[in-house]
C-alpha atoms as a PDB file:
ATOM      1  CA  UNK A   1       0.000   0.000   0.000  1.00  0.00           C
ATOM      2  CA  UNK A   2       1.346   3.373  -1.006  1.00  0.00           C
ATOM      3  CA  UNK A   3       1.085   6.411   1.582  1.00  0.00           C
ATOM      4  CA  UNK A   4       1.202   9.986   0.185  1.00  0.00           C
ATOM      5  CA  UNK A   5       2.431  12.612   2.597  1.00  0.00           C
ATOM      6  CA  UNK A   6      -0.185  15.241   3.512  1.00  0.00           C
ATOM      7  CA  UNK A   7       0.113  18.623   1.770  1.00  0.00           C
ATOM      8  CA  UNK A   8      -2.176  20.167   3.691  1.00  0.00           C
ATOM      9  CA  UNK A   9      -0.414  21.085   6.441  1.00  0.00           C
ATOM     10  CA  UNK A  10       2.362  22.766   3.358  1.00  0.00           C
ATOM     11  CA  UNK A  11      -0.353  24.733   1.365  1.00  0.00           C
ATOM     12  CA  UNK A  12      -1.755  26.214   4.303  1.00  0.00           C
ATOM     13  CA  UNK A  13       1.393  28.418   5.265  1.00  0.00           C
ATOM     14  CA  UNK A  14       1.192  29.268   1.681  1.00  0.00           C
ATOM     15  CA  UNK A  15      -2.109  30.190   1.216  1.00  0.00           C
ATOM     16  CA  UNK A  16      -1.786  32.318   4.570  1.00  0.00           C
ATOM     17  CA  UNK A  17       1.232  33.974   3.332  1.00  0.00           C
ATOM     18  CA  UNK A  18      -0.092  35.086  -0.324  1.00  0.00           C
ATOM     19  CA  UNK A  19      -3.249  36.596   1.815  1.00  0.00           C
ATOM     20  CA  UNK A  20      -1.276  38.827   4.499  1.00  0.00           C
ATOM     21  CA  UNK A  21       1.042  39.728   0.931  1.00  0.00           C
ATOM     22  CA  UNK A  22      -2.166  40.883  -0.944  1.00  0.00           C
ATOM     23  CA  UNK A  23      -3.463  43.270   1.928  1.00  0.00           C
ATOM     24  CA  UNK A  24      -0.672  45.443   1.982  1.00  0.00           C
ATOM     25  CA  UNK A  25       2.035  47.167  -0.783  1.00  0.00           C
ATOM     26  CA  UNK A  26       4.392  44.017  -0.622  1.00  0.00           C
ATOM     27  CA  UNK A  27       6.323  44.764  -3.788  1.00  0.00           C
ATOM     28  CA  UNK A  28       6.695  48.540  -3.350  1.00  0.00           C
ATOM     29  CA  UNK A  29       8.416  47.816  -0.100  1.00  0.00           C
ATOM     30  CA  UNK A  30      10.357  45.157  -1.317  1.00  0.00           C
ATOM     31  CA  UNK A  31      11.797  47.324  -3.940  1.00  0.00           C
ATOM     32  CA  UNK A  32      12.758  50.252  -1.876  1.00  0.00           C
ATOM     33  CA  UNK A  33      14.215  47.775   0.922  1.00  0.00           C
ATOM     34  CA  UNK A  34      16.283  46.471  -2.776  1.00  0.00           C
ATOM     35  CA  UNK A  35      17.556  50.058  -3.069  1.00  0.00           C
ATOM     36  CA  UNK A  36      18.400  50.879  -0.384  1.00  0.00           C
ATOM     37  CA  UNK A  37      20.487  48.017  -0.111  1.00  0.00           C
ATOM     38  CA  UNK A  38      21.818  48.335  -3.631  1.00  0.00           C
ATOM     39  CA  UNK A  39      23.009  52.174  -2.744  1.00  0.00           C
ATOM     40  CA  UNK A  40      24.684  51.415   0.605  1.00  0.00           C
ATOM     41  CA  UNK A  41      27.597  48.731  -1.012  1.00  0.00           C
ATOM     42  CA  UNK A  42      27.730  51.129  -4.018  1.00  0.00           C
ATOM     43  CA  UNK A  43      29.179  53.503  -2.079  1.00  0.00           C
ATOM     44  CA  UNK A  44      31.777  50.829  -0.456  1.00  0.00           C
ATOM     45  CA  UNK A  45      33.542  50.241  -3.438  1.00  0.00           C
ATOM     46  CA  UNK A  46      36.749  49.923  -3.496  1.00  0.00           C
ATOM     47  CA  UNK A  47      38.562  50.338  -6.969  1.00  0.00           C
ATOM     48  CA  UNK A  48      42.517  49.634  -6.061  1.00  0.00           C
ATOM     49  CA  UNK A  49      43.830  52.239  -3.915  1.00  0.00           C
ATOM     50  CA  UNK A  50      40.469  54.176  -4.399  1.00  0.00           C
ATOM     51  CA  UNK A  51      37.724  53.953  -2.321  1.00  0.00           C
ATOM     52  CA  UNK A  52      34.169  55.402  -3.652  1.00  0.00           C
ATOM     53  CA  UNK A  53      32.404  57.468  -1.178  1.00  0.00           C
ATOM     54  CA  UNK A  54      30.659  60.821  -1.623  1.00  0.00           C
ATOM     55  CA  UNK A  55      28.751  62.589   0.806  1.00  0.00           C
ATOM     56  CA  UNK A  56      29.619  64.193   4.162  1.00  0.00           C
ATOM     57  CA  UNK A  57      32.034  62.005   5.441  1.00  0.00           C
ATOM     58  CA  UNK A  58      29.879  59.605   4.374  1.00  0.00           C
ATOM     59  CA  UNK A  59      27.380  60.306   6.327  1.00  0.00           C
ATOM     60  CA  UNK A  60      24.375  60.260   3.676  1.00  0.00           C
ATOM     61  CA  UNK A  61      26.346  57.130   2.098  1.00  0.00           C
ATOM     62  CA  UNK A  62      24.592  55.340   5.133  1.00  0.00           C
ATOM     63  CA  UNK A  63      21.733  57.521   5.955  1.00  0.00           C
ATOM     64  CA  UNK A  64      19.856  57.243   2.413  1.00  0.00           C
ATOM     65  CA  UNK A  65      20.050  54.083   2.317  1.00  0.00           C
ATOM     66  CA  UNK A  66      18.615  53.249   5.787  1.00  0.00           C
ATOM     67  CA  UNK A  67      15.907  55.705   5.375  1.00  0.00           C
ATOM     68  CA  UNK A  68      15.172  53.650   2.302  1.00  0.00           C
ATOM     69  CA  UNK A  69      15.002  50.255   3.836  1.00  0.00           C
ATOM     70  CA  UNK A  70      13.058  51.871   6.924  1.00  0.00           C
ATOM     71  CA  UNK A  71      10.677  53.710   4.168  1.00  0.00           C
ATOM     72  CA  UNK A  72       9.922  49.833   2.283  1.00  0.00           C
ATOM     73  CA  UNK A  73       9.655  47.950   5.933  1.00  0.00           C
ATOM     74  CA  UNK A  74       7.029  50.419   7.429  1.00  0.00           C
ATOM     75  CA  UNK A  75       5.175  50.595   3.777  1.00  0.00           C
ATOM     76  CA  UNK A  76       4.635  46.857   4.384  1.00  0.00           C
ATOM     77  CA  UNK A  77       3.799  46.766   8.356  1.00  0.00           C
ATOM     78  CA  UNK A  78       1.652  49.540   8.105  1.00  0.00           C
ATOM     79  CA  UNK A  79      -0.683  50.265   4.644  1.00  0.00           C
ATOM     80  CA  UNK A  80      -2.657  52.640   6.420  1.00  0.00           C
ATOM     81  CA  UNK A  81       0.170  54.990   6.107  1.00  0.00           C
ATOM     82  CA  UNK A  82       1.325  54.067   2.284  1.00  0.00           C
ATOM     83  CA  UNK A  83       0.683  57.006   0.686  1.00  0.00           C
ATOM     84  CA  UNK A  84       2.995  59.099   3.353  1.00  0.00           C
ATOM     85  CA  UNK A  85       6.025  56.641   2.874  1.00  0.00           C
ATOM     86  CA  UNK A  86       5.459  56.389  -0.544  1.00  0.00           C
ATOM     87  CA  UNK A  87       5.548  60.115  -1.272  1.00  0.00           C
ATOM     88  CA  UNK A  88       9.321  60.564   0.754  1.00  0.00           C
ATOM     89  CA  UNK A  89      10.305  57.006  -1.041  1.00  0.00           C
ATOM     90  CA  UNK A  90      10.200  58.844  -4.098  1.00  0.00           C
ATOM     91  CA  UNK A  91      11.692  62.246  -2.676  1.00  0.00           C
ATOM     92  CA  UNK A  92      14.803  60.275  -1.495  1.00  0.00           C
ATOM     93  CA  UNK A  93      15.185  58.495  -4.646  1.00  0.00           C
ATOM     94  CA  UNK A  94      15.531  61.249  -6.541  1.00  0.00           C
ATOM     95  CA  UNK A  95      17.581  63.352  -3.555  1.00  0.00           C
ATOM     96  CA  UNK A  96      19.991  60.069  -3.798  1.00  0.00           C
ATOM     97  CA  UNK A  97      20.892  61.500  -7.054  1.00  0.00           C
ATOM     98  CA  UNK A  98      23.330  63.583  -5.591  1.00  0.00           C
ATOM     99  CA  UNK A  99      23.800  61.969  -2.252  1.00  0.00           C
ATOM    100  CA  UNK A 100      24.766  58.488  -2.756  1.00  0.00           C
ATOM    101  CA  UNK A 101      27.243  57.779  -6.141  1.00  0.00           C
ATOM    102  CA  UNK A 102      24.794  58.921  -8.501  1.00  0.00           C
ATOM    103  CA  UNK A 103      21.692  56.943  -6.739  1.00  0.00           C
ATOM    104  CA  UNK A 104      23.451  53.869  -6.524  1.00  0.00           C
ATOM    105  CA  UNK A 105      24.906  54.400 -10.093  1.00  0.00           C
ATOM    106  CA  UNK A 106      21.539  54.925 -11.562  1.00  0.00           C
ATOM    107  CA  UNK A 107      19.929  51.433 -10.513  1.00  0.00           C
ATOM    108  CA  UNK A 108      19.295  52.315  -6.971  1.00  0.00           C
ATOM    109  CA  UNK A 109      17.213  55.298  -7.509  1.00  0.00           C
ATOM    110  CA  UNK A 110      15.181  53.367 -10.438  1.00  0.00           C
ATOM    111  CA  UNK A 111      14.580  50.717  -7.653  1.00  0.00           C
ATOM    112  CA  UNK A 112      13.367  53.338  -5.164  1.00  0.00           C
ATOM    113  CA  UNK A 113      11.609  55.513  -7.990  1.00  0.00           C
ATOM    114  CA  UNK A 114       9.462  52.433  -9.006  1.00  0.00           C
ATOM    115  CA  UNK A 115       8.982  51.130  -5.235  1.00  0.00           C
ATOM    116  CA  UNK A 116       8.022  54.428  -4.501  1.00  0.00           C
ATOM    117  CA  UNK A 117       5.140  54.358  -7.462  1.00  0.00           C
ATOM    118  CA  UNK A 118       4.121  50.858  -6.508  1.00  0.00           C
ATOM    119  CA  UNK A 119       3.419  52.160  -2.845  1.00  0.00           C
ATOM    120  CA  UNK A 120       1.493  55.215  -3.780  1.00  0.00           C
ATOM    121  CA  UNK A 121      -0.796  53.504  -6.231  1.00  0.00           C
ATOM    122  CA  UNK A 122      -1.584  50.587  -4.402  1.00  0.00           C
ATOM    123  CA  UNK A 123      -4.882  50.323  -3.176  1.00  0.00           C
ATOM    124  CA  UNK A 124      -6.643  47.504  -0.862  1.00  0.00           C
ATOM    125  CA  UNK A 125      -9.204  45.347  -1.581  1.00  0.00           C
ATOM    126  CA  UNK A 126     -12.356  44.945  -0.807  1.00  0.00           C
ATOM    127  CA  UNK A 127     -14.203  43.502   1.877  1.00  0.00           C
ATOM    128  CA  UNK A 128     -15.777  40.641  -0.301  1.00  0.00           C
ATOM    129  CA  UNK A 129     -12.603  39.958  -2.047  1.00  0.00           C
ATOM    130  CA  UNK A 130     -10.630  39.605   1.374  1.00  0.00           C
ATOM    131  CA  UNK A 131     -13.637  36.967   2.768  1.00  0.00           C
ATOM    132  CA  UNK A 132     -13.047  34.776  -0.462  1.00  0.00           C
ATOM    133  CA  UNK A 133      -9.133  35.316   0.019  1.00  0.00           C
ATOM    134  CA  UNK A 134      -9.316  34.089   3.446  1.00  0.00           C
ATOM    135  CA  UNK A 135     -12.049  31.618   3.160  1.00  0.00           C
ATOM    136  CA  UNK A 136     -10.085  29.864   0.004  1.00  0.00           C
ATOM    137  CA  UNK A 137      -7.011  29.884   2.984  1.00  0.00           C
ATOM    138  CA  UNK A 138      -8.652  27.927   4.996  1.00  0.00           C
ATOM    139  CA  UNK A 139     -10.219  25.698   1.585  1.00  0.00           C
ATOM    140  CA  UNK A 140     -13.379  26.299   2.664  1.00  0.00           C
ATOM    141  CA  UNK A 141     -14.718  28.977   0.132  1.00  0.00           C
ATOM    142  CA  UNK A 142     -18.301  28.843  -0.494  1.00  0.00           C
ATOM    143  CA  UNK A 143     -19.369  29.047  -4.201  1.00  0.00           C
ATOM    144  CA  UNK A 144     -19.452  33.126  -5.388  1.00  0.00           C
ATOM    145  CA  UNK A 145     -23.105  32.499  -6.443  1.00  0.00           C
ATOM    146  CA  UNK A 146     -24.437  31.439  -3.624  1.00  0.00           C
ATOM    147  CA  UNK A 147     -22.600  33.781  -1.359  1.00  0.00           C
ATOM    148  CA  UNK A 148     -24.162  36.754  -3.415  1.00  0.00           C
ATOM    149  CA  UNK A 149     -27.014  34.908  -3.354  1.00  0.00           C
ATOM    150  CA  UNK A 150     -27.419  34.235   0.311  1.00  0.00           C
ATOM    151  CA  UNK A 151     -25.898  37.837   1.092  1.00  0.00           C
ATOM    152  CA  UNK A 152     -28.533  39.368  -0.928  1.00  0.00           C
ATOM    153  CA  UNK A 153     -31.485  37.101   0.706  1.00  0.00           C
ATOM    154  CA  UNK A 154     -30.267  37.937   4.471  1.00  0.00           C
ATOM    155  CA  UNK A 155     -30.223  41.422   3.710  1.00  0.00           C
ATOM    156  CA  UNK A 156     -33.494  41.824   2.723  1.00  0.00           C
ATOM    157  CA  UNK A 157     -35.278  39.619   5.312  1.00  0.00           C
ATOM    158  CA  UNK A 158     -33.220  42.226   8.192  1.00  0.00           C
ATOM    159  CA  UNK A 159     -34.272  44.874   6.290  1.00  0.00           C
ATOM    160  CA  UNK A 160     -37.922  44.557   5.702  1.00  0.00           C
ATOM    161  CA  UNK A 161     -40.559  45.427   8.377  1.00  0.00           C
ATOM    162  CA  UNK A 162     -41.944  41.706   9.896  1.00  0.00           C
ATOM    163  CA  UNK A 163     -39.031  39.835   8.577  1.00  0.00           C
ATOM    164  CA  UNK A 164     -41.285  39.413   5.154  1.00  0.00           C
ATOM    165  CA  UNK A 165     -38.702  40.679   2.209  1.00  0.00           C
ATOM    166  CA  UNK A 166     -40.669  42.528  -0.622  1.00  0.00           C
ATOM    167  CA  UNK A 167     -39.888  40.912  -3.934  1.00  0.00           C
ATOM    168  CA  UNK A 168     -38.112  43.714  -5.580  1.00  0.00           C
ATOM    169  CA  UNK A 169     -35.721  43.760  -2.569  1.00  0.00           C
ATOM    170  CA  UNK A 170     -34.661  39.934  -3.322  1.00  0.00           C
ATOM    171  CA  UNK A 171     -31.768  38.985  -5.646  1.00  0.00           C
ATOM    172  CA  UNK A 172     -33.322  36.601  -8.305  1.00  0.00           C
ATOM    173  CA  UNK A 173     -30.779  36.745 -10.859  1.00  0.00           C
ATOM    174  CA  UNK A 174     -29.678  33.267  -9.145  1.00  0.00           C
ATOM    175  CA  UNK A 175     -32.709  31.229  -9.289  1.00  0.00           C
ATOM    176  CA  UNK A 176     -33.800  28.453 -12.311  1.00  0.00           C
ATOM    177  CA  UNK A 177     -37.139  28.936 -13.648  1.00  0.00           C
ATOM    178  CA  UNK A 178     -39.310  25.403 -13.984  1.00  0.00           C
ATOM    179  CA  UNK A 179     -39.842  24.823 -17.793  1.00  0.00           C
ATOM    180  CA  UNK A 180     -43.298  25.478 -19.129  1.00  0.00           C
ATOM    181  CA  UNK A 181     -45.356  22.848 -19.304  1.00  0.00           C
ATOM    182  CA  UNK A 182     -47.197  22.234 -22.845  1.00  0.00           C
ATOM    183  CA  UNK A 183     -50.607  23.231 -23.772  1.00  0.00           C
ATOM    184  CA  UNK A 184     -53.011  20.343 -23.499  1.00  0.00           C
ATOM    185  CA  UNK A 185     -54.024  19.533 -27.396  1.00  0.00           C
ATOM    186  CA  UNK A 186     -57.332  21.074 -28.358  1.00  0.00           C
ATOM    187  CA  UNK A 187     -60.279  20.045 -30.203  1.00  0.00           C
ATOM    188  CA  UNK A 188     -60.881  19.194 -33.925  1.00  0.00           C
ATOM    189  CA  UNK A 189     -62.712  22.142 -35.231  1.00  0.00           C
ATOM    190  CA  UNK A 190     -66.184  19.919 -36.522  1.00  0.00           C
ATOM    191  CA  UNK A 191     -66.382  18.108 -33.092  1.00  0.00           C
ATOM    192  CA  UNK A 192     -69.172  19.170 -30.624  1.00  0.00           C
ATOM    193  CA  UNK A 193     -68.206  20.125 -27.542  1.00  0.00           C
ATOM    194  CA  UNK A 194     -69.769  18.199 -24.900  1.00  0.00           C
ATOM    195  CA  UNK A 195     -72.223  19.122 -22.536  1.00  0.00           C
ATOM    196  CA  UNK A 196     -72.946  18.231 -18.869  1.00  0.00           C
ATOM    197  CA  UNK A 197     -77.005  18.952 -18.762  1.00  0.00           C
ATOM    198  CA  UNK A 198     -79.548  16.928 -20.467  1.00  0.00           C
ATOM    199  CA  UNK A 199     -79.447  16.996 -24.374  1.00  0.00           C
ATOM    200  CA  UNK A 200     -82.759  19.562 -25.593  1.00  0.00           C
ATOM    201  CA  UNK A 201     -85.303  17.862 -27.893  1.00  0.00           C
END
């Protein structure tokens, strides 16, 4: 007999993981955290006996970059404040410019610029869409039709007076009509119809 490993207990984390992702600016952070990275060993180079490193003393060679990675960390803990972090993602990125090597030699400033736009114009989704997110999580999402369905139903009965939903109130774009049922055939034209009371002379 053959035994499979369970994958449940794999997908889950998974599942879990790609829902907490979706409700907040993931990639925007993750590409200013990238920058700011990518501009703090740019400015540690060390080409023979010189070593590249603008700023004063230094001192914005490690600040920009740490503001950067600080910027992408708190985009991702806290959405609520995206567009804030966002907006001073993109003015350091283009402040690094002349701070840090040229922004990183160009590629850390395009990192920041675009993390920057991804924060700003992400938005979150909506209430429904997080319920199916989190109900597919857990694999027990219930059908979309029948959720509208049901949602549609519940709110009517709550809303009307007595608990009895008027019919224009009801979603019905759901339910399946019965077929019509055929005409019974009718008479030839030249026979008589017939009569229940006595036949007149």
């Amino acid at each position: 007999m053959l035994l499979t490993a369970p994958t449940a207990p794999v997908a889950a984390p998974r599942a879990r993981f790609r829902a907490w992702r979706r409700d907040r600016p993931f990639v925007g952070g993750v590409l200013a955290a990238l920058a700011g990275l990518e501009m703090f060993f740019s400015g540690q180079l060390d080409l023979g006996n010189i070593h590249v490193q603008m700023g004063i003393s230094g001192f914005q060679a490690t600040l920009i970059p740490a503001m950067l990675v600080l910027m992408g960390a708190l985009a991702i803990a806290t959405p609520g404040q995206r567009l804030f972090y966002g907006i001073l993602t993109l003015v350091i990125a283009v402040y690094s410019l002349v701070g840090v090597n040229l922004g990183g030699f160009f590629v850390g400033m395009l990192l920041a610029a675009a993390g920057g736009v991804a924060i700003v114009t992400w938005r979150p989704r909506a209430a429904g869409e997080a319920r199916a997110a989190d109900a597919r999580a857990e694999g027990s999402a219930p059908p979309a039709r029948e959720s509208a369905a049901a949602t549609a139903v519940a709110a009517a009965v709550t809303t009307a007076p007595g608990g009895h939903a008027p019919a224009q109130w009801i979603d019905t774009s759901h339910v399946r009509t019965a077929p019509r049922r055929a005409a019974p055939p009718r008479p030839a034209t030249g026979a008589r119809p017939r009569t229940h009371g006595k036949a007149r002379p």
